[in-house]
N, C-alpha and C. Protein backbone atom coordinates (compact mmCIF):
# COMPACT_ATOMS: atom_id res chain seq x y z
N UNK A 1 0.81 -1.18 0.00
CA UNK A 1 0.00 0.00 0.00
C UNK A 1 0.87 1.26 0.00
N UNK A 2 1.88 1.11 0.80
CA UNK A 2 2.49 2.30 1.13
C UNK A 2 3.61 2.83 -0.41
N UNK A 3 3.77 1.78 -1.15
CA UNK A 3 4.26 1.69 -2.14
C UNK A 3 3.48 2.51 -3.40
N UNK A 4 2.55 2.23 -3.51
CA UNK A 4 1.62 2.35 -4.27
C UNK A 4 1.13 4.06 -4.15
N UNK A 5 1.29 4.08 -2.94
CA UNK A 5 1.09 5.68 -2.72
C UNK A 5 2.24 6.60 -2.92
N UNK A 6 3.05 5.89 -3.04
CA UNK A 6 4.78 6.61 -3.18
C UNK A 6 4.77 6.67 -4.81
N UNK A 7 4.25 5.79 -5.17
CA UNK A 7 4.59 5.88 -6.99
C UNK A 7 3.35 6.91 -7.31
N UNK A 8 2.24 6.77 -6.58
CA UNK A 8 1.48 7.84 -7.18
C UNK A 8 1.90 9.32 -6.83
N UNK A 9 2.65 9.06 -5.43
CA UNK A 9 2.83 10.55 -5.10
C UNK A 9 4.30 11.11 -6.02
N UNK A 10 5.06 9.85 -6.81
CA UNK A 10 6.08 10.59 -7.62
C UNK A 10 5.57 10.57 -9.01
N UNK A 11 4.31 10.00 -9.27
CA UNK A 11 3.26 10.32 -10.96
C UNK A 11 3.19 12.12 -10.76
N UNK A 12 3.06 12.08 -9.71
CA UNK A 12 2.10 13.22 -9.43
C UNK A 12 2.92 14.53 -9.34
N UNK A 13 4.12 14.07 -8.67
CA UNK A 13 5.58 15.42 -8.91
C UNK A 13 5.98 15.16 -10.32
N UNK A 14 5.93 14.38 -10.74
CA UNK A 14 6.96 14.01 -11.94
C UNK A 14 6.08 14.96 -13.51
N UNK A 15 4.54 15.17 -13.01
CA UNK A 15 3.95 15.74 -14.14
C UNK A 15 3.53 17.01 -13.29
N UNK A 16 3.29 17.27 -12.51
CA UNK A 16 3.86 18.59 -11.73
C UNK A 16 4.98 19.59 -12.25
N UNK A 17 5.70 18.68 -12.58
CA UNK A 17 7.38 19.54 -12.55
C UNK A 17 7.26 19.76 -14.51
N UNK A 18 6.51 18.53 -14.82
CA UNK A 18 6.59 18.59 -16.23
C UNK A 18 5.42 19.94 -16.85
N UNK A 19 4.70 19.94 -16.07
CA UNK A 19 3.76 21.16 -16.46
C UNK A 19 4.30 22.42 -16.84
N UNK A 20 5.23 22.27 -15.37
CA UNK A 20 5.84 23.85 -14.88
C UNK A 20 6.95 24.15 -15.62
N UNK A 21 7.37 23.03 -16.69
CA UNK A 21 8.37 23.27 -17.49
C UNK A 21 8.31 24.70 -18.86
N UNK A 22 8.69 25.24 -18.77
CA UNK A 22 8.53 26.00 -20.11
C UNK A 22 9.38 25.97 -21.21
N UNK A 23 8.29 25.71 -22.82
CA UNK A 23 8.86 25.44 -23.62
C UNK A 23 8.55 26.59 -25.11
N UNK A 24 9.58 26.89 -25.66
CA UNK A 24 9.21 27.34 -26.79
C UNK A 24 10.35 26.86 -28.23
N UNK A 25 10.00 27.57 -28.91
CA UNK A 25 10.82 27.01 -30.78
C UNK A 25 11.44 28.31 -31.17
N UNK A 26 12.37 27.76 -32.52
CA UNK A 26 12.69 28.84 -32.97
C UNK A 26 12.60 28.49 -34.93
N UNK A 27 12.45 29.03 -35.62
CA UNK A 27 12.45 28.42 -37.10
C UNK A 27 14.23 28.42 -37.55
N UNK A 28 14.99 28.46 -37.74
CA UNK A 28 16.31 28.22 -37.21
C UNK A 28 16.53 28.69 -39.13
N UNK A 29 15.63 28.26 -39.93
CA UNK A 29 15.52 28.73 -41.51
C UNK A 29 15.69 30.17 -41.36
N UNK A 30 14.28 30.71 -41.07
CA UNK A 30 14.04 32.18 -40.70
C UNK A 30 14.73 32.91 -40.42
N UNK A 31 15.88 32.05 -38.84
CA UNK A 31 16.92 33.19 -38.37
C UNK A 31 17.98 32.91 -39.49
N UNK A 32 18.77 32.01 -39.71
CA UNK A 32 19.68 31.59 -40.99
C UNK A 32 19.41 32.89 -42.54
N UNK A 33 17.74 32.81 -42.76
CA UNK A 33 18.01 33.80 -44.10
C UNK A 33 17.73 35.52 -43.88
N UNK A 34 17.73 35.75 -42.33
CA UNK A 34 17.88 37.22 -41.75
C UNK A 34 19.57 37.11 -41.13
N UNK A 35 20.07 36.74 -41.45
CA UNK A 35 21.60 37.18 -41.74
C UNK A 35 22.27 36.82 -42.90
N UNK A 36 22.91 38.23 -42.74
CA UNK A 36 23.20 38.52 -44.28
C UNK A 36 24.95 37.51 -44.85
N UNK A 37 25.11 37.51 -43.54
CA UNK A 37 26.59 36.51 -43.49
C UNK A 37 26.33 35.39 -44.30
N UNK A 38 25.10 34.59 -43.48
CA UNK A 38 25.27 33.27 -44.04
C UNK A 38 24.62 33.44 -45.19
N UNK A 39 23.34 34.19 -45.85
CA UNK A 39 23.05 34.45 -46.94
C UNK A 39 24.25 34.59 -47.94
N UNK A 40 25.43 35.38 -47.75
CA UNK A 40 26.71 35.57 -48.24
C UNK A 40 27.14 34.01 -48.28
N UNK A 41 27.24 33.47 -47.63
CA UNK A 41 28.44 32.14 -47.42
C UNK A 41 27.20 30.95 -48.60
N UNK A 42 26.70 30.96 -48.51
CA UNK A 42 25.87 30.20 -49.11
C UNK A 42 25.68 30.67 -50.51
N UNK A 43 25.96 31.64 -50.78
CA UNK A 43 25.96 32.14 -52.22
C UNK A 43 26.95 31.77 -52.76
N UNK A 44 28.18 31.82 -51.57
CA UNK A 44 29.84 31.69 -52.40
C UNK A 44 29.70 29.79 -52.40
N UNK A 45 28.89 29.29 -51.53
CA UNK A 45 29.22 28.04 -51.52
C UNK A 45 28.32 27.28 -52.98
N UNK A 46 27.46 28.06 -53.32
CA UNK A 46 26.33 27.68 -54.71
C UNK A 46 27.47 27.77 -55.71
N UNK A 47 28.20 28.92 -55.68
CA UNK A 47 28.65 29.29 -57.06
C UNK A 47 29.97 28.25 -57.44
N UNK A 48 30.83 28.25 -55.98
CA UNK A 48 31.56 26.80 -56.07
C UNK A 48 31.02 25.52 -56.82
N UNK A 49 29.89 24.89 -56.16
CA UNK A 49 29.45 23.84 -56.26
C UNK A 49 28.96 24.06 -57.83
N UNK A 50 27.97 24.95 -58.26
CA UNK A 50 28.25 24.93 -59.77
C UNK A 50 29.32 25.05 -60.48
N UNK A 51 30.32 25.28 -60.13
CA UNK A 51 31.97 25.39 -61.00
C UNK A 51 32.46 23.99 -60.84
N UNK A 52 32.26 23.85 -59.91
CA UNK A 52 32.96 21.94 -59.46
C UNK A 52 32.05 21.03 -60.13
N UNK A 53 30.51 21.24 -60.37
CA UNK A 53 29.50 20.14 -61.14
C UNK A 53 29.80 20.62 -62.58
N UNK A 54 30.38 21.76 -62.74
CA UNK A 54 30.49 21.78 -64.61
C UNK A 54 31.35 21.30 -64.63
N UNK A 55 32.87 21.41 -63.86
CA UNK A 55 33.81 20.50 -64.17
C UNK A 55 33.39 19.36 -64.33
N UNK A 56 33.01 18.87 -63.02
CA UNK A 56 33.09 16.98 -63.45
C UNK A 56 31.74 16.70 -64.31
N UNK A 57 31.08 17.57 -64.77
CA UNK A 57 30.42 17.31 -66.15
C UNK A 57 31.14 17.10 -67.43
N UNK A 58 31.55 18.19 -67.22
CA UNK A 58 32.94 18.31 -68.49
C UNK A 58 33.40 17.19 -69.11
N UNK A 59 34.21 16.84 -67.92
CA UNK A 59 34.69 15.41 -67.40
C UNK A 59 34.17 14.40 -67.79
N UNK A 60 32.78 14.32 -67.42
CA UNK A 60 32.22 13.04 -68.24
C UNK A 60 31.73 13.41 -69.73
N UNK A 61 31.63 14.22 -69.77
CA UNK A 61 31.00 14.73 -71.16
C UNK A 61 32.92 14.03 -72.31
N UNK A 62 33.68 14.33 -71.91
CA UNK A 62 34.88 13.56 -72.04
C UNK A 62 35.19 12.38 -72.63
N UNK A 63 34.96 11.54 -71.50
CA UNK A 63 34.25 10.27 -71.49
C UNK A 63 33.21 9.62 -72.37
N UNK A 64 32.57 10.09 -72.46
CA UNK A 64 31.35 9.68 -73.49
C UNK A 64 32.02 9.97 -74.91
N UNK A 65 32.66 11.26 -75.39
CA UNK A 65 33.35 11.02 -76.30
C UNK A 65 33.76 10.27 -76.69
N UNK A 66 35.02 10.08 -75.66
CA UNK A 66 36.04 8.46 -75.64
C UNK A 66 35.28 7.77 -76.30
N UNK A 67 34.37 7.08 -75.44
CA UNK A 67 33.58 6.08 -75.25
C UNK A 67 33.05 5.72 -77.16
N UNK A 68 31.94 7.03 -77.54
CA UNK A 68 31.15 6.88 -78.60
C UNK A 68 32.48 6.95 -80.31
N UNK A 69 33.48 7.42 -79.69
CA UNK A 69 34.50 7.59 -80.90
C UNK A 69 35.16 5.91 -80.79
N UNK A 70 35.36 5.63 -79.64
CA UNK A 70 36.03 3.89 -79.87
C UNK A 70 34.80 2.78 -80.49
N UNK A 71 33.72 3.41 -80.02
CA UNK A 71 32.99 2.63 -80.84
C UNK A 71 32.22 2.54 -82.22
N UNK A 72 32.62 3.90 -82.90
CA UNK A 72 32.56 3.86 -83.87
C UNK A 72 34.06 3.25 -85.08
N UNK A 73 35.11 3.28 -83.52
CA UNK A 73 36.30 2.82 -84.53
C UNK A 73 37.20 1.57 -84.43
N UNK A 74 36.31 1.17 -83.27
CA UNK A 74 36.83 -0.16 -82.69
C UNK A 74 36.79 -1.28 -83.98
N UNK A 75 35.98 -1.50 -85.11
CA UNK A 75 36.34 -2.84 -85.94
C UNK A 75 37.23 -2.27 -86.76
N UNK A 76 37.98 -0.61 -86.95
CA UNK A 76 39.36 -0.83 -87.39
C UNK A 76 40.37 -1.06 -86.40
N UNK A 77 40.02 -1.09 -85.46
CA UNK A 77 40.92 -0.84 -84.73
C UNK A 77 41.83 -2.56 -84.34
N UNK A 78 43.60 -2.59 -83.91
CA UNK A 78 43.70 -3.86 -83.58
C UNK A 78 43.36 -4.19 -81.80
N UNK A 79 43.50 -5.47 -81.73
CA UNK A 79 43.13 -6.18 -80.48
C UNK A 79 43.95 -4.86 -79.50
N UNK A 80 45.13 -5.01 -79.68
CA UNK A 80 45.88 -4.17 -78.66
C UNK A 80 45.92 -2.54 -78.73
N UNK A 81 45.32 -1.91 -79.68
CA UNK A 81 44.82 -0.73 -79.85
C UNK A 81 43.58 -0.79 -78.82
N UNK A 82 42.42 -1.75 -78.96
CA UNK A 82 41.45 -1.49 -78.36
C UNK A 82 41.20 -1.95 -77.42
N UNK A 83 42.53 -2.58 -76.84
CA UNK A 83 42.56 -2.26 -74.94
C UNK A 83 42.93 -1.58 -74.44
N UNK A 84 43.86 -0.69 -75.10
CA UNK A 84 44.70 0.62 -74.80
C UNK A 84 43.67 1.87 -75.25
N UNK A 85 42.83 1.58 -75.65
CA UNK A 85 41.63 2.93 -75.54
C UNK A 85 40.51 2.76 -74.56
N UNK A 86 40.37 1.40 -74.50
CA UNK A 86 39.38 0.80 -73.29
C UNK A 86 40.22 1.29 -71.81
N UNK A 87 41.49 1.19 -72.06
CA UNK A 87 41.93 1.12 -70.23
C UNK A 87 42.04 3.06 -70.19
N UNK A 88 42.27 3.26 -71.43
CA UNK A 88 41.83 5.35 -71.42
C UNK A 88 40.86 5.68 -71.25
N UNK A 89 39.71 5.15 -71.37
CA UNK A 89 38.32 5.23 -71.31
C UNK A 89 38.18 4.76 -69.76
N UNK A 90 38.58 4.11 -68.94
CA UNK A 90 38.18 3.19 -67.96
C UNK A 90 38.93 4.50 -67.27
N UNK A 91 40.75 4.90 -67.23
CA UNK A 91 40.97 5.69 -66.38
C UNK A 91 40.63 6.96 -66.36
N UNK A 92 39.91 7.46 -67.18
CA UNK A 92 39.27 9.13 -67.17
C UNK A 92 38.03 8.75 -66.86
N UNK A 93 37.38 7.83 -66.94
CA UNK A 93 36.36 7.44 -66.27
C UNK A 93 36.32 7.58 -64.48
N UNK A 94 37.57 6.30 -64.43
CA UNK A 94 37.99 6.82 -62.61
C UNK A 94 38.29 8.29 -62.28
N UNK A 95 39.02 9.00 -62.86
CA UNK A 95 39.88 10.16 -62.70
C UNK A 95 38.67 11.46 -62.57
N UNK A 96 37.35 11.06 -63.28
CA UNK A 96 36.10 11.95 -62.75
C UNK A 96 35.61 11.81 -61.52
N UNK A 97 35.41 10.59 -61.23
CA UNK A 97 34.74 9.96 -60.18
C UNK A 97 35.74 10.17 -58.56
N UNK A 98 36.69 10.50 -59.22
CA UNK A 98 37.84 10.94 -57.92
C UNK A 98 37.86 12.01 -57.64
N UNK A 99 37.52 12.91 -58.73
CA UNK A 99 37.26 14.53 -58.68
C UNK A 99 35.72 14.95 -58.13
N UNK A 100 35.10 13.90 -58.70
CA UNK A 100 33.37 14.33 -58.30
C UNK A 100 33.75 14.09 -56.50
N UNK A 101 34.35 13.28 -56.41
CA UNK A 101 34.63 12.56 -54.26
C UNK A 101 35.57 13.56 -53.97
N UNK A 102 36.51 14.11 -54.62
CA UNK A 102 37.25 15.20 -54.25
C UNK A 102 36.30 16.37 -53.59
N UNK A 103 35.36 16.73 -54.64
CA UNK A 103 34.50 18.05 -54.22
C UNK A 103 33.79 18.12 -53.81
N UNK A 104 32.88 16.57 -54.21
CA UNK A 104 31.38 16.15 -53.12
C UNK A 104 31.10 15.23 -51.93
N UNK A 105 32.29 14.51 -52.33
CA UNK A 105 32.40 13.67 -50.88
C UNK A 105 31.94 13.77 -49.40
N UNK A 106 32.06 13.01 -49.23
CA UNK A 106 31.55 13.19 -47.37
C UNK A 106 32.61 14.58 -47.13
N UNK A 107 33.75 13.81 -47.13
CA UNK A 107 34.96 15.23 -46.81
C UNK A 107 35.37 15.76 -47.68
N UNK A 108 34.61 16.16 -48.88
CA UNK A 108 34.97 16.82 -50.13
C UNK A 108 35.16 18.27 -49.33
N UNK A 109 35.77 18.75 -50.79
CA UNK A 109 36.20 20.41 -50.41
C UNK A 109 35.15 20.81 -50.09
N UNK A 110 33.88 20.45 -50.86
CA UNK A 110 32.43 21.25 -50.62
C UNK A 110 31.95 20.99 -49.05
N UNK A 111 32.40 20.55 -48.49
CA UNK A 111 31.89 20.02 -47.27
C UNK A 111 33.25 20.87 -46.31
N UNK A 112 33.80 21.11 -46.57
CA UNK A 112 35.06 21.33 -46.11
C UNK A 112 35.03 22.84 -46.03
N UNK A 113 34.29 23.49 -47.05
CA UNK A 113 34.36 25.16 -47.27
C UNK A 113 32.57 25.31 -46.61
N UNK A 114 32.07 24.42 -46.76
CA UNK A 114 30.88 24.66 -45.67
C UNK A 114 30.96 24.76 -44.15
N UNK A 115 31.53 23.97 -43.39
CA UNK A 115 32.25 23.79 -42.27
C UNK A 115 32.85 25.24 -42.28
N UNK A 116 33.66 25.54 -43.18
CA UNK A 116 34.58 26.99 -42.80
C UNK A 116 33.73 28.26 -42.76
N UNK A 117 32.60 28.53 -43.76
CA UNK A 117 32.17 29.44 -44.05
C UNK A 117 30.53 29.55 -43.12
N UNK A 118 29.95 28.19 -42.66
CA UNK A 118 28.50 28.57 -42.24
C UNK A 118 28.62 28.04 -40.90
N UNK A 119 29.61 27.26 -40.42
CA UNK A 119 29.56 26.60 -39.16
C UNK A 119 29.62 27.55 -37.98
N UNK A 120 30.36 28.56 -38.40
CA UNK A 120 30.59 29.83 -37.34
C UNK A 120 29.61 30.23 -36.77
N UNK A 121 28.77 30.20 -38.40
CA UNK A 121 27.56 31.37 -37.87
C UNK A 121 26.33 30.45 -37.18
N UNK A 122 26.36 29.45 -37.46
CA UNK A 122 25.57 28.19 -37.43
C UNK A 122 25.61 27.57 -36.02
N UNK A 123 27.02 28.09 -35.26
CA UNK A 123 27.34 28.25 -33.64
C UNK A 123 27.26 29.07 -32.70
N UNK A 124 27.12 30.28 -33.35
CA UNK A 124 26.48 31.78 -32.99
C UNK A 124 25.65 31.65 -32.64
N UNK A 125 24.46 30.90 -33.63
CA UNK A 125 23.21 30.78 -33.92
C UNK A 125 22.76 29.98 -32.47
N UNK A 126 23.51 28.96 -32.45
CA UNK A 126 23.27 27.74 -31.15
C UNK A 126 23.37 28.31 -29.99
N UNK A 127 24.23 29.17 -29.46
CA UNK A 127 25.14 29.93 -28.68
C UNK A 127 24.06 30.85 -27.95
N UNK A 128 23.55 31.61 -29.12
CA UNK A 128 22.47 32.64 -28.71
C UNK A 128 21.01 31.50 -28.18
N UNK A 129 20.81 30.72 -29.21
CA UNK A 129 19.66 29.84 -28.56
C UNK A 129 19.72 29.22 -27.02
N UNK A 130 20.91 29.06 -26.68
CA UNK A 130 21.33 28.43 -25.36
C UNK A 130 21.09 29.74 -24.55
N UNK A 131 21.50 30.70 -24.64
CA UNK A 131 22.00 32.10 -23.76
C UNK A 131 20.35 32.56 -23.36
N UNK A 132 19.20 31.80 -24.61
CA UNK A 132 17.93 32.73 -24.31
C UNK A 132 17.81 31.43 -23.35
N UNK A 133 17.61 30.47 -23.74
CA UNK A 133 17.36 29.28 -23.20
C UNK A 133 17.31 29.39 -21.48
N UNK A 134 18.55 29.78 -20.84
CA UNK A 134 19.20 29.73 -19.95
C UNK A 134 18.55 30.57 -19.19
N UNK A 135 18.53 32.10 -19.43
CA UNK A 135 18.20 33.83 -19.28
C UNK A 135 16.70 33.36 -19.19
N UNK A 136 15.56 32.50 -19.80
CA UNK A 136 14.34 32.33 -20.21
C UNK A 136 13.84 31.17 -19.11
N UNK A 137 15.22 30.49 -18.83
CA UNK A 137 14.52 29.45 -17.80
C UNK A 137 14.03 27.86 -18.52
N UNK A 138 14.31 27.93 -20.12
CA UNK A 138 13.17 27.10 -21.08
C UNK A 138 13.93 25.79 -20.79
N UNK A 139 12.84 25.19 -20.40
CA UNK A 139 13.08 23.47 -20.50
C UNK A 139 13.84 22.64 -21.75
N UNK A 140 13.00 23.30 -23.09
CA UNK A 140 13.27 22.83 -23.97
C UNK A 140 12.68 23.79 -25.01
N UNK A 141 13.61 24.51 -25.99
CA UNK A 141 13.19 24.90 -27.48
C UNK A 141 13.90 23.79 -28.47
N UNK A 142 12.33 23.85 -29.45
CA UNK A 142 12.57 23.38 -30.46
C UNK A 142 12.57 23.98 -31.62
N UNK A 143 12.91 23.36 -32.79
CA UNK A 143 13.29 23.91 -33.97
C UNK A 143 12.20 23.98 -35.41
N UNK A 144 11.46 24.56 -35.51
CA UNK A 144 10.20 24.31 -36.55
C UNK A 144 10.81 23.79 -38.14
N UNK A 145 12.30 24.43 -38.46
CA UNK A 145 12.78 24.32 -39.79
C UNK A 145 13.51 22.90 -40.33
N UNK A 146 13.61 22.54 -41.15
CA UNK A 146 13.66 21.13 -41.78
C UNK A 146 12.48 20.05 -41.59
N UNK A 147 11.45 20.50 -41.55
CA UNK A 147 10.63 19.94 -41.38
C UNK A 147 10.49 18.87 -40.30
N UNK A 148 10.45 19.69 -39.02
CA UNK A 148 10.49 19.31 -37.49
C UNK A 148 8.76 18.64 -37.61
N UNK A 149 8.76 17.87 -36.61
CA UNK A 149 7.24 16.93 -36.42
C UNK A 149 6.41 17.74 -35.26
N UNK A 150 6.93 19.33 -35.16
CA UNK A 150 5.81 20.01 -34.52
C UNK A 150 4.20 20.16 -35.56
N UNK A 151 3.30 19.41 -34.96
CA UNK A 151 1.97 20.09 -35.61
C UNK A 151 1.63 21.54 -35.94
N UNK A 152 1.44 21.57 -34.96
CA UNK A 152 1.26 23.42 -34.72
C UNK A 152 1.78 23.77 -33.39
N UNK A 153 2.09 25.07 -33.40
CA UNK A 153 3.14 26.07 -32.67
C UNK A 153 2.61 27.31 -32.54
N UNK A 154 1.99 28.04 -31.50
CA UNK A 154 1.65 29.13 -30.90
C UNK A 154 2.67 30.33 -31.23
N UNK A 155 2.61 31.24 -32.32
CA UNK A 155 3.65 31.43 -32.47
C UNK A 155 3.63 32.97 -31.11
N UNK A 156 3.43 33.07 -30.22
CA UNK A 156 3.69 33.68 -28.98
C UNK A 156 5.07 33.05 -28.30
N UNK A 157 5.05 31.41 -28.70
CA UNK A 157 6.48 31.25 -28.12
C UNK A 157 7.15 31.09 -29.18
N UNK A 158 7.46 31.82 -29.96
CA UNK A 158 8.65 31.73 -31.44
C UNK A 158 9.40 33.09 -30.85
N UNK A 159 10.27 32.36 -30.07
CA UNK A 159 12.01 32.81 -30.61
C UNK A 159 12.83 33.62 -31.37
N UNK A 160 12.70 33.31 -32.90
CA UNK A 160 13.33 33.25 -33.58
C UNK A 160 13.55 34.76 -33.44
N UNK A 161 12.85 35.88 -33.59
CA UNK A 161 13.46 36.94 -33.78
C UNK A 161 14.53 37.62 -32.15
N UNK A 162 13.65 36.69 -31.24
CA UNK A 162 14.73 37.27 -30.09
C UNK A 162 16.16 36.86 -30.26
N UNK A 163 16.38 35.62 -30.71
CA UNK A 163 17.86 34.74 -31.67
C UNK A 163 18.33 35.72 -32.27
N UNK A 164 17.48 36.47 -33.61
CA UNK A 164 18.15 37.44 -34.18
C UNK A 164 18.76 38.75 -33.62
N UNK A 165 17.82 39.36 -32.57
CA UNK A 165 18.33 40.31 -31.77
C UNK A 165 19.52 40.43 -31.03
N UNK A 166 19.56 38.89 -30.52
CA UNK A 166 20.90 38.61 -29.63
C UNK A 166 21.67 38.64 -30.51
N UNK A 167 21.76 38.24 -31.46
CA UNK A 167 23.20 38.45 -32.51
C UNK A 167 23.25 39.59 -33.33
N UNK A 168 22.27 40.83 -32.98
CA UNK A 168 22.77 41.95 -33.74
C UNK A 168 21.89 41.93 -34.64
N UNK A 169 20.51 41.38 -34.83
CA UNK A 169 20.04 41.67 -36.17
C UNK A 169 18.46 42.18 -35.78
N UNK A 170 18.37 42.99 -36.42
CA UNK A 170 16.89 43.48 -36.28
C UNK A 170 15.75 43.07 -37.54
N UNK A 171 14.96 43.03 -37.30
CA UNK A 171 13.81 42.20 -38.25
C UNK A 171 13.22 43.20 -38.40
């Protein structure tokens, strides 16, 4: 019995305390495209990534050449001619595919100049969310952007522009 009253009497703090918790969100998109930094870093990082996908287009566009010229010339061609255009075809084949992992890779440059250019601000961003967090008392904020599994959101507790304020930005 006495048990039974102890688990109800810690049901009973345990959603007590959970009530009294306060929670709000922030759209983390919203604050991201009201600074003009990362708007900047993300522009330089587009224009990269299209210079690096025309290259290794290029690249294969290359390739397919190779490819459609040996086979239009392969029955003049001899046995040992047309393994020695096959293994040219095979290594500019690899030699794209090393360049495409060079730039897109997990640890490609593109990943590498992202890290350098948005992570800063992208820790700022966290930094300030913690600082309201803390200053606010909040149990828990969440994040509405990337398509978070909040239903709906009161937007009385949205954040996001106090985020921007703390880092200098006015809306």
């Amino acid at each position: 019995m006495k048990k039974t009253g102890l688990i109800i009497l810690l049901s009973v703090l345990v959603t007590a305390m959970a009530v009294a918790q306060k929670y709000a969100f922030v759209d983390s998109e919203y604050i991201r495209k009201n600074i003009p930094a990362f708007t900047t870093a993300q522009e330089q990082l587009d224009k990269l990534s299209k210079q690096w996908e025309k290259e290794v287009a290029d690249g294969y566009a290359v390739v397919e050449q190779m490819y459609k010229s040996y086979q239009s010339e392969a029955v003049l061609l001899s046995q040992d001619m047309k393994a020695k255009r096959e293994e040219a075809i095979i290594n500019k084949e690899k030699e794209m595919k090393a360049l495409q992992n060079k730039y897109f890779g997990m640890e490609g440059d593109l990943f590498k100049k992202r890290e350098e250019l948005v992570k800063p601000i992208q820790d700022e961003i966290l930094k300030a969310i913690k600082e309201i967090a803390v200053d606010g008392s909040y149990a828990v904020i969440f994040d509405t952007a990337a398509g978070g599994n909040i239903l709906f959101a009161n937007p009385k507790f949205d954040l996001s522009d106090q985020v921007l304020e703390k880092l200098g930005y006015k809306n």
